[in-house]
Protein backbone atom coordinates (compact mmCIF):
# COMPACT_ATOMS: atom_id res chain seq x y z
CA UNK A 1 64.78 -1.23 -35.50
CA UNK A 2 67.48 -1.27 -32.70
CA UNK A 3 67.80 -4.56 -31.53
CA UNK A 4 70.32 -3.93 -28.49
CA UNK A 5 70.69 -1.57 -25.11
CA UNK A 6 73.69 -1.12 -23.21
CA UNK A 7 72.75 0.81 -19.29
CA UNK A 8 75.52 2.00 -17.19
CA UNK A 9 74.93 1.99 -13.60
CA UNK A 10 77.60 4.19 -12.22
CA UNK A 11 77.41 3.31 -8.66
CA UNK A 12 80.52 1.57 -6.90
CA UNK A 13 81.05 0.53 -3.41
CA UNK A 14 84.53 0.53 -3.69
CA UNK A 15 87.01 1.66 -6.66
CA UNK A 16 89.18 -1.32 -8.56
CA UNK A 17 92.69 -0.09 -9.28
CA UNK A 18 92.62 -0.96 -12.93
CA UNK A 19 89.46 0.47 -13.60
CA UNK A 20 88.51 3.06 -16.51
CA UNK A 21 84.57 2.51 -16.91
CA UNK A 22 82.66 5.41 -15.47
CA UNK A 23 82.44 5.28 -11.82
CA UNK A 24 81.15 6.71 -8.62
CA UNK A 25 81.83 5.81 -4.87
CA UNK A 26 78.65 5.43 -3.42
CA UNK A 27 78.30 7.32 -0.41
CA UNK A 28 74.42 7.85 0.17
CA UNK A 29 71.32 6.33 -0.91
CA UNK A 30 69.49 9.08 -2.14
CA UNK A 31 72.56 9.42 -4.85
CA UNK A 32 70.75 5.96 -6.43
CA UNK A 33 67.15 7.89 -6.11
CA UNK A 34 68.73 10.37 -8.35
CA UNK A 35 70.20 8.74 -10.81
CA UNK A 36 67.12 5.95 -10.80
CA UNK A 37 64.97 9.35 -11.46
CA UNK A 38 66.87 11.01 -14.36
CA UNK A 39 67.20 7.58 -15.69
CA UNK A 40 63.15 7.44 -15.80
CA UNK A 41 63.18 10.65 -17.68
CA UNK A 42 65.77 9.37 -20.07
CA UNK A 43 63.68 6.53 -20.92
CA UNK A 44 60.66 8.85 -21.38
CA UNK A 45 62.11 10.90 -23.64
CA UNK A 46 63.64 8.90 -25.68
CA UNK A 47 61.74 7.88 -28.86
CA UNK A 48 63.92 5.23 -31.13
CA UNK A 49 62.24 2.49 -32.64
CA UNK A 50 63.25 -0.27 -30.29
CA UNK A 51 62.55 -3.95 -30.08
CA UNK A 52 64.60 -5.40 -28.09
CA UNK A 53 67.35 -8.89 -28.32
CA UNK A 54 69.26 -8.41 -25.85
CA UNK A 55 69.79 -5.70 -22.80
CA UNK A 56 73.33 -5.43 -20.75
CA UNK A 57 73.26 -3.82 -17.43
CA UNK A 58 77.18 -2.69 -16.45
CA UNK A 59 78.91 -0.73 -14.52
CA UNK A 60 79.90 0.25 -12.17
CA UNK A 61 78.54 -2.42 -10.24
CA UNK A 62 75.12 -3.27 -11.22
CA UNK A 63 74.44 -5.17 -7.65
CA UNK A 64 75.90 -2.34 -5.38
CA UNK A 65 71.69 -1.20 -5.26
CA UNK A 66 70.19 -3.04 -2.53
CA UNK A 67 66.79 -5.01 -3.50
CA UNK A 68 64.47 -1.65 -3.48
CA UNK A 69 66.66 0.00 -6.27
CA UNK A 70 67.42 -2.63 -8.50
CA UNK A 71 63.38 -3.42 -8.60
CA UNK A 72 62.86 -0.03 -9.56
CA UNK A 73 65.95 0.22 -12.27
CA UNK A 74 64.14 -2.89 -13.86
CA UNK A 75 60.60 -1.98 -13.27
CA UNK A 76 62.26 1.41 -15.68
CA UNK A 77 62.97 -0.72 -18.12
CA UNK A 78 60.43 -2.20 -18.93
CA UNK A 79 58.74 0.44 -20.47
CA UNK A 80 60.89 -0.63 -23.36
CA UNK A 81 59.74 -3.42 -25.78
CA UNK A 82 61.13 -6.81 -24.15
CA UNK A 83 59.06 -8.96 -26.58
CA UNK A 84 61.95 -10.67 -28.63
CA UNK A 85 64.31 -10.86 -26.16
CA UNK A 86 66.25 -13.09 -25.91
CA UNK A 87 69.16 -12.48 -23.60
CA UNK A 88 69.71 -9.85 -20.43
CA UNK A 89 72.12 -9.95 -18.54
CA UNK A 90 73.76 -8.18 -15.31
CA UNK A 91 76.80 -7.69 -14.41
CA UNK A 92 77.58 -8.91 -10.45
CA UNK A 93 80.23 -8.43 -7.72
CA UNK A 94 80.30 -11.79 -5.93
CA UNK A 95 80.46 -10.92 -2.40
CA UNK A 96 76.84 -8.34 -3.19
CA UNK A 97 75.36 -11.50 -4.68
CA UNK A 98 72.02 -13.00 -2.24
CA UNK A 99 69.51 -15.47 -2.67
CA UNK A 100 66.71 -12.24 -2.60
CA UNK A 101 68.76 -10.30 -5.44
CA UNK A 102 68.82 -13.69 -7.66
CA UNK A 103 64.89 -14.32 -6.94
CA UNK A 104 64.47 -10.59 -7.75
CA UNK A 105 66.35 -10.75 -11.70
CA UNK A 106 64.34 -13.84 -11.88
CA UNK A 107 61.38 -12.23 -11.66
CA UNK A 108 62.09 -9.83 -14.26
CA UNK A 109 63.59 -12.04 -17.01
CA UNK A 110 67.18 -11.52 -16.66
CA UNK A 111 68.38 -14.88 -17.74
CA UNK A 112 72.65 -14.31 -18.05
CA UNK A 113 74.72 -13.29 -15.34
CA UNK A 114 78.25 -11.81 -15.80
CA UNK A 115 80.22 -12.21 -12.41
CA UNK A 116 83.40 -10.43 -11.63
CA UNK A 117 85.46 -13.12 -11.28
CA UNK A 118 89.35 -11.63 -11.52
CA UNK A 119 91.05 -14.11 -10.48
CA UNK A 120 90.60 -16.89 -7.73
CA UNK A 121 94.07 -15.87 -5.85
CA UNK A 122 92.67 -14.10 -2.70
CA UNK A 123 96.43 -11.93 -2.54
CA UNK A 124 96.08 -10.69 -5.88
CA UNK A 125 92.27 -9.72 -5.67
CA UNK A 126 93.31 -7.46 -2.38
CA UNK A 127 96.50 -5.94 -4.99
CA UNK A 128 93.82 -4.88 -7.32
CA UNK A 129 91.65 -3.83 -4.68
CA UNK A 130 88.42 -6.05 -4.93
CA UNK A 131 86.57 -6.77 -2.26
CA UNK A 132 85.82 -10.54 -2.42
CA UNK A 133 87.29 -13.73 -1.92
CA UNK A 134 87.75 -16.98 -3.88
CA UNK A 135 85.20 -18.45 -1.44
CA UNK A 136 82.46 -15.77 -2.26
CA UNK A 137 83.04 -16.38 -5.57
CA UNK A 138 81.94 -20.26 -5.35
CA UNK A 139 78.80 -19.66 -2.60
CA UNK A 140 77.69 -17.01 -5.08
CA UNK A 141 78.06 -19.10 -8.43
CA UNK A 142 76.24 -22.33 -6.36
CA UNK A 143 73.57 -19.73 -5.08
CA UNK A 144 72.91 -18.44 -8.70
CA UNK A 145 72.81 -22.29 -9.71
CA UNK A 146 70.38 -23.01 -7.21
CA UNK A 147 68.21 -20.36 -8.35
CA UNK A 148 68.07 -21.56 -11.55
CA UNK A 149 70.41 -19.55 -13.82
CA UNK A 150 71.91 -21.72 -16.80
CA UNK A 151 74.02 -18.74 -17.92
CA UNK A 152 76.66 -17.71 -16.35
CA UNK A 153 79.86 -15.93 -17.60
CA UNK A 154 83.21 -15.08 -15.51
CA UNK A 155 84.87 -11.75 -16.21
CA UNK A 156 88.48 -12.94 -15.62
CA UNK A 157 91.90 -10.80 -15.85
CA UNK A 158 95.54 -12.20 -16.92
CA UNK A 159 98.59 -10.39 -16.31
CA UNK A 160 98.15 -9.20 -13.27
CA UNK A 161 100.73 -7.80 -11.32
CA UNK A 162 102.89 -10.54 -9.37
CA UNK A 163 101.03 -13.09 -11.22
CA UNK A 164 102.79 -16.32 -11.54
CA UNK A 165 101.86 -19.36 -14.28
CA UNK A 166 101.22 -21.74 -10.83
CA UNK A 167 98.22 -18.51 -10.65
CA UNK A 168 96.95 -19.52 -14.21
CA UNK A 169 96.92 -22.76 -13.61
CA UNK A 170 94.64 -22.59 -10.53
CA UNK A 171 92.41 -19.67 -12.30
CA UNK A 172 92.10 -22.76 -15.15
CA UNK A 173 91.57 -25.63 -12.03
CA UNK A 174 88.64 -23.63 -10.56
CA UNK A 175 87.49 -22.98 -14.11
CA UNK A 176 87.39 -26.85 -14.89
CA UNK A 177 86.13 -27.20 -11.67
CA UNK A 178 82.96 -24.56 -11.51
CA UNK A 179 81.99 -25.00 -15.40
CA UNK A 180 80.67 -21.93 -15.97
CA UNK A 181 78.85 -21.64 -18.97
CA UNK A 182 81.09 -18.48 -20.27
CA UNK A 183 84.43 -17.31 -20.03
CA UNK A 184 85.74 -13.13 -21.05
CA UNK A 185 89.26 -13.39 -20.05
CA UNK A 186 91.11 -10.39 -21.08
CA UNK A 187 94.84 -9.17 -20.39
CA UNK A 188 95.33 -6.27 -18.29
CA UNK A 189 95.54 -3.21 -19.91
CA UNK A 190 96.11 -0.09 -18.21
CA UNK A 191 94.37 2.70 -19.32
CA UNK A 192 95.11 6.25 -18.66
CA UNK A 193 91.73 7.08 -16.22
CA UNK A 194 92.18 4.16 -13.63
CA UNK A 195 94.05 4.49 -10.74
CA UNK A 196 96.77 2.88 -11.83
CA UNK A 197 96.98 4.02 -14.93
CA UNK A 198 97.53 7.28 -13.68
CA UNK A 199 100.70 6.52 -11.33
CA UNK A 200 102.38 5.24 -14.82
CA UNK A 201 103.07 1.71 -12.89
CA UNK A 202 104.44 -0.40 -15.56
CA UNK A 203 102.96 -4.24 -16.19
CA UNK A 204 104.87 -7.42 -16.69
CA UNK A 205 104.77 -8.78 -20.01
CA UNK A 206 104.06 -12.12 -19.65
CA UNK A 207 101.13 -11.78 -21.96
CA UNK A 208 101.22 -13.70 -25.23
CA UNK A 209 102.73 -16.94 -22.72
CA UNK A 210 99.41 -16.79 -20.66
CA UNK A 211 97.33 -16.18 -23.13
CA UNK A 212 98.68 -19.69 -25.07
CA UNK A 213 98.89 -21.39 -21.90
CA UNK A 214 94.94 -20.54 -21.22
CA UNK A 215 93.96 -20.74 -24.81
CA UNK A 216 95.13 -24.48 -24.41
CA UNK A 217 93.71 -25.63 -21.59
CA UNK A 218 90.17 -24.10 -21.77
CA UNK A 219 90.00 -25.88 -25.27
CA UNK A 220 91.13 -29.26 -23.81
CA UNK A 221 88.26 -28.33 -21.21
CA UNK A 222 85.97 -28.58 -23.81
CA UNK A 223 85.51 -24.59 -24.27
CA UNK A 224 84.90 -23.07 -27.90
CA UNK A 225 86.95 -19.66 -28.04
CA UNK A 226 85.00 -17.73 -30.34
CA UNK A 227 86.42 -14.28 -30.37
CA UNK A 228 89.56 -13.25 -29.02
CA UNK A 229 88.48 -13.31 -25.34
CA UNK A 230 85.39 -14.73 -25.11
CA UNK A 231 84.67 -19.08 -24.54
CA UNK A 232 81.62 -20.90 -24.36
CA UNK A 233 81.20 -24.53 -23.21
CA UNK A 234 77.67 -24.56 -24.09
CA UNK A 235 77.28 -22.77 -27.53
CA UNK A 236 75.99 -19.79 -25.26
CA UNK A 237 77.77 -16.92 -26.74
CA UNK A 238 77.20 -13.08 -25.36
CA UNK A 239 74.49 -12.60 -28.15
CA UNK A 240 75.08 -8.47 -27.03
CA UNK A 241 78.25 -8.60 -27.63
CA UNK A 242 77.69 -10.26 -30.79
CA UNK A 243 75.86 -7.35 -31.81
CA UNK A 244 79.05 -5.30 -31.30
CA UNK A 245 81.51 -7.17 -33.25
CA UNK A 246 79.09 -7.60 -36.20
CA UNK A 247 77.89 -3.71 -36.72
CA UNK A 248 74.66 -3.97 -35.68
CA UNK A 249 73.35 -0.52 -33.87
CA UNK A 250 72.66 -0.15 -30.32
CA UNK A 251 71.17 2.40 -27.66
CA UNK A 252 72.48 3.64 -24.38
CA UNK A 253 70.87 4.10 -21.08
CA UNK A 254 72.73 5.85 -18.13
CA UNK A 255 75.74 8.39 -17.88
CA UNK A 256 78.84 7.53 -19.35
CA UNK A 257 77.18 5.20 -21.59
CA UNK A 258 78.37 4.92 -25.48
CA UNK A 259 75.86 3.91 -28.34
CA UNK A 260 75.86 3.64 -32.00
CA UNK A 261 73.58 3.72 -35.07
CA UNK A 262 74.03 3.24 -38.14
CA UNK A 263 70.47 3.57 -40.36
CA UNK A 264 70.76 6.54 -42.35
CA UNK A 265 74.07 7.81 -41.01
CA UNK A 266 77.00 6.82 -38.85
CA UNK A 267 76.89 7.94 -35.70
CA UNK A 268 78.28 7.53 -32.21
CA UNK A 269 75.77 8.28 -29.04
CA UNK A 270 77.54 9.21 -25.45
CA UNK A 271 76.11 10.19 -22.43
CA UNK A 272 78.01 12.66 -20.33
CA UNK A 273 79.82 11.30 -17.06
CA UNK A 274 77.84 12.61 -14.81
CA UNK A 275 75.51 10.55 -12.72
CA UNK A 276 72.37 12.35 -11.96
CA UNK A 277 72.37 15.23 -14.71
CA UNK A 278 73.74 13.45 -17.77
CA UNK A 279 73.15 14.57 -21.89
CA UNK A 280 73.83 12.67 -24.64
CA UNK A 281 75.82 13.96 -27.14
CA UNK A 282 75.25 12.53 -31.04
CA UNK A 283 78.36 12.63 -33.29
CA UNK A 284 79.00 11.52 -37.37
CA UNK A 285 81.63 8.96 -37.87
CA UNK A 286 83.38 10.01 -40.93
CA UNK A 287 83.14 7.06 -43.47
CA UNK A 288 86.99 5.57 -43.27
CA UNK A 289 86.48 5.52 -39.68
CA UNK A 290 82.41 3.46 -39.43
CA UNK A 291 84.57 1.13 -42.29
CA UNK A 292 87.72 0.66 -39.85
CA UNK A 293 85.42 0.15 -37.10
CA UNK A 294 83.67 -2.83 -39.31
CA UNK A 295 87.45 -4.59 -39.65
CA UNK A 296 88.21 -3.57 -35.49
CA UNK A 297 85.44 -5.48 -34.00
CA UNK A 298 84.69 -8.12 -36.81
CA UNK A 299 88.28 -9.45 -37.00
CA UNK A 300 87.96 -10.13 -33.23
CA UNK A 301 85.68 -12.79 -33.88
CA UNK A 302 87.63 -16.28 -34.90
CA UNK A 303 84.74 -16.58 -37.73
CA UNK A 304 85.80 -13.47 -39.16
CA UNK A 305 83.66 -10.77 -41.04
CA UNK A 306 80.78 -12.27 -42.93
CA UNK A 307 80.73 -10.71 -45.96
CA UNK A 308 76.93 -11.82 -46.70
CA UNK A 309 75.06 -11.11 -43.30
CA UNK A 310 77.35 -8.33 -41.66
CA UNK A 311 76.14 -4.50 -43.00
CA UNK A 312 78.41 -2.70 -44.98
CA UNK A 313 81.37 -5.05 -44.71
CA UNK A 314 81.82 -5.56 -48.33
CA UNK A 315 82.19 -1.78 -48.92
CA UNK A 316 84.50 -1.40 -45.51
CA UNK A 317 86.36 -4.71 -47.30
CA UNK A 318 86.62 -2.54 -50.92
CA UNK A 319 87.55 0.82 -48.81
CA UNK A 320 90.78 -0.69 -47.51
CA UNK A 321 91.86 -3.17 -49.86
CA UNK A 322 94.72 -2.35 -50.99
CA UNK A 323 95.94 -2.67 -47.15
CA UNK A 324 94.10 -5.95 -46.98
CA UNK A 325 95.57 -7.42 -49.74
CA UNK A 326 98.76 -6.84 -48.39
CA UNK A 327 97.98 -8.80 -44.91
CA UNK A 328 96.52 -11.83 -47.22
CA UNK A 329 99.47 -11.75 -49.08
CA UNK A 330 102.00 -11.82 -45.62
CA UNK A 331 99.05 -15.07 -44.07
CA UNK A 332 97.66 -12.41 -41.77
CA UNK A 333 94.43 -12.46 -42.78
CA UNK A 334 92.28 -15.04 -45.13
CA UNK A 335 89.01 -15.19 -47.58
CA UNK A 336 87.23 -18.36 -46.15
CA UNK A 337 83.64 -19.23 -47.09
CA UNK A 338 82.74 -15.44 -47.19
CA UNK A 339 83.96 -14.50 -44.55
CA UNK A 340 87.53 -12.31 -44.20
CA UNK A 341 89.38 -13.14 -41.17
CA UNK A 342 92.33 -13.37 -38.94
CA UNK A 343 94.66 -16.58 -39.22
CA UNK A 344 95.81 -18.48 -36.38
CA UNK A 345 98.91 -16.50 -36.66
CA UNK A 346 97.30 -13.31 -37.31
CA UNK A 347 95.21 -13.32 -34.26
CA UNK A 348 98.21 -12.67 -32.31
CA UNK A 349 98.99 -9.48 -33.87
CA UNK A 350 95.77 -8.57 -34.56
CA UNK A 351 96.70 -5.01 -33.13
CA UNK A 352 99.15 -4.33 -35.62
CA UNK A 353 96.93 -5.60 -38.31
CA UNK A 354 94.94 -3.00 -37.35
CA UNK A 355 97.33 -0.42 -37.07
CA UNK A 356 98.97 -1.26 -40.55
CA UNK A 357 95.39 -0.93 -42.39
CA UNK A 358 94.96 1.85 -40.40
CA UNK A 359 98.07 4.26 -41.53
């Protein structure tokens, strides 16, 4: 029974230089009617047995589709088994947030809202090319407070180009300040597809000094870090991403989506990346790869791997054990409680852990 859903809405208003997700500029409405119609047929047609924890709408920008759209992307889904849910969330821009679109996902049970945070330096948002500013970014988290919404998560970026410590420290201020009940901050990485990624434009490194400088303060805040990037305040973890990092199987929803399932086979779902005509495209994982994939995402969480609850992880464990042993043996990595993971020291290589197991 597939317990999660991951839909991509494509649709973009305007294109973030870092950016590798699956994106479209939208330029007309009736490019929304189109996807929102090959999106019902998707749903129609597909048959897994589905009942549903948690649902993540990304992007893309979810909240580029004015009020008419987004009512009929979620009236879509719920032709799919809500009954157990028990979190939904959205990704947001701020500045497309309103007090109509927040009465709208309250209407149809979303209950977690992901905002797009970056940073709260109005210079470096206009480097990356986002559209909002630090003050949209407060209206819209009081608006969504207003309304009623007791989950909220900000997607946050360190490592930005031209950005200072004095930077952090105010990113951390308006944290402390705002409270949300969430925090993903991740370093920037450049990947090959986004713009800037494709002018090879080379990044600072300040990146293991902000992460320790953030890491520090958000626990003195009060916030739990519980995987590498992700904090709660309020023991309100992302319970989808959770289903990532502990092998559990999900389905997809969109183009350019990516699923997984792992009953009676490993296998990786994609949708093509294309917004109104998409397939989806079912490959095996060969068996060292689903086991590598177990260690990847499990070691990411500060728990670790639970040996007794997560599938499989035993066998991934006895696969590459010779390699593990060796990272025990150098205090990378630790058996605690049943559970294998990353020590305080081997979180910050947790990369070439991975690549050391790996070879």
């Amino acid at each position: 029974m597939i317990e999660h859903l991951y839909v991509h809405i494509p649709f973009c208003d305007h294109i973030c230089f870092y950016c590798d997700f699956f994106k479209i500029k939208k330029s007309r409405a009736e490019m929304v009617d189109e996807f929102l119609l090959s999106l019902e047929q998707e749903i129609l047609q597909s048959q897994p047995q589905m009942q549903l924890k948690t649902i993540y709408l990304g992007g893309g920008t979810p909240n580029s589709l004015d009020d008419q759209q987004l009512a009929k992307l979620l009236q879509l889904l719920q032709k799919v088994d809500q009954t157990a849910m028990i979190e939904y969330t959205i990704e947001l821009n701020p500045e497309k947030i309103t007090q109509s679109q927040l009465q709208l996902l309250k209407k149809y049970h979303i209950n977690r809202l992901s905002i797009g945070v970056q940073t709260f330096n109005d210079q470096l948002l206009k480097k990356i090319n986002r559209h909002h500013s630090v003050t949209d970014v407060i209206n819209s988290y009081y608006l969504a407070r207003n309304e009623g919404f007791n989950n909220i998560s900000f997607d946050l970026i360190y490592n930005l180009f031209d950005q200072t410590t004095s930077d952090i420290q105010e990113d951390l201020r308006m944290v402390e300040e705002l409270q949300p009940n969430h925090i993903s901050w991740y370093s920037l990485i450049l990947k090959e597809n986004s713009y800037w990624g494709k002018t090879k434009i080379k990044l600072p490194d300040y990146d293991i000094a902000f992460d320790e400088i953030i890491n520090g303060a958000l626990q003195k805040m009060g916030y739990v870090r519980y995987e590498i990037s992700n904090y709660t305040n309020s023991n309100k973890k992302s319970q989808h991403n959770l289903g990532y990092w502990t092998n559990k199987s999900f389905w997809l929803f969109g183009p350019g989506a990516t699923g997984f399932i792992n009953n009676d086979g490993y296998y990786l779902l994609e949708n093509s990346r294309k917004y109104a005509n998409w397939t989806q495209k079912k490959t095996e994982i060969l068996l060292a790869d689903y086991y590598f994939q177990i260690l990847m995402m499990g070691l990411r969480i500060l728990d670790g791997i639970d040996l007794t609850t997560v599938k499989d992880a035993q066998q991934a464990i006895a696969y590459y054990e010779e390699k593990i042993t060796s990272e025990v043996a150098k205090n990378n990595l630790v058996f605690d409680n049943n559970h294998l993971r990353c020590t305080r020291d081997g979180l910050n290589i947790l990369n070439d852990i991975l690549i050391n197991i790996m070879e």
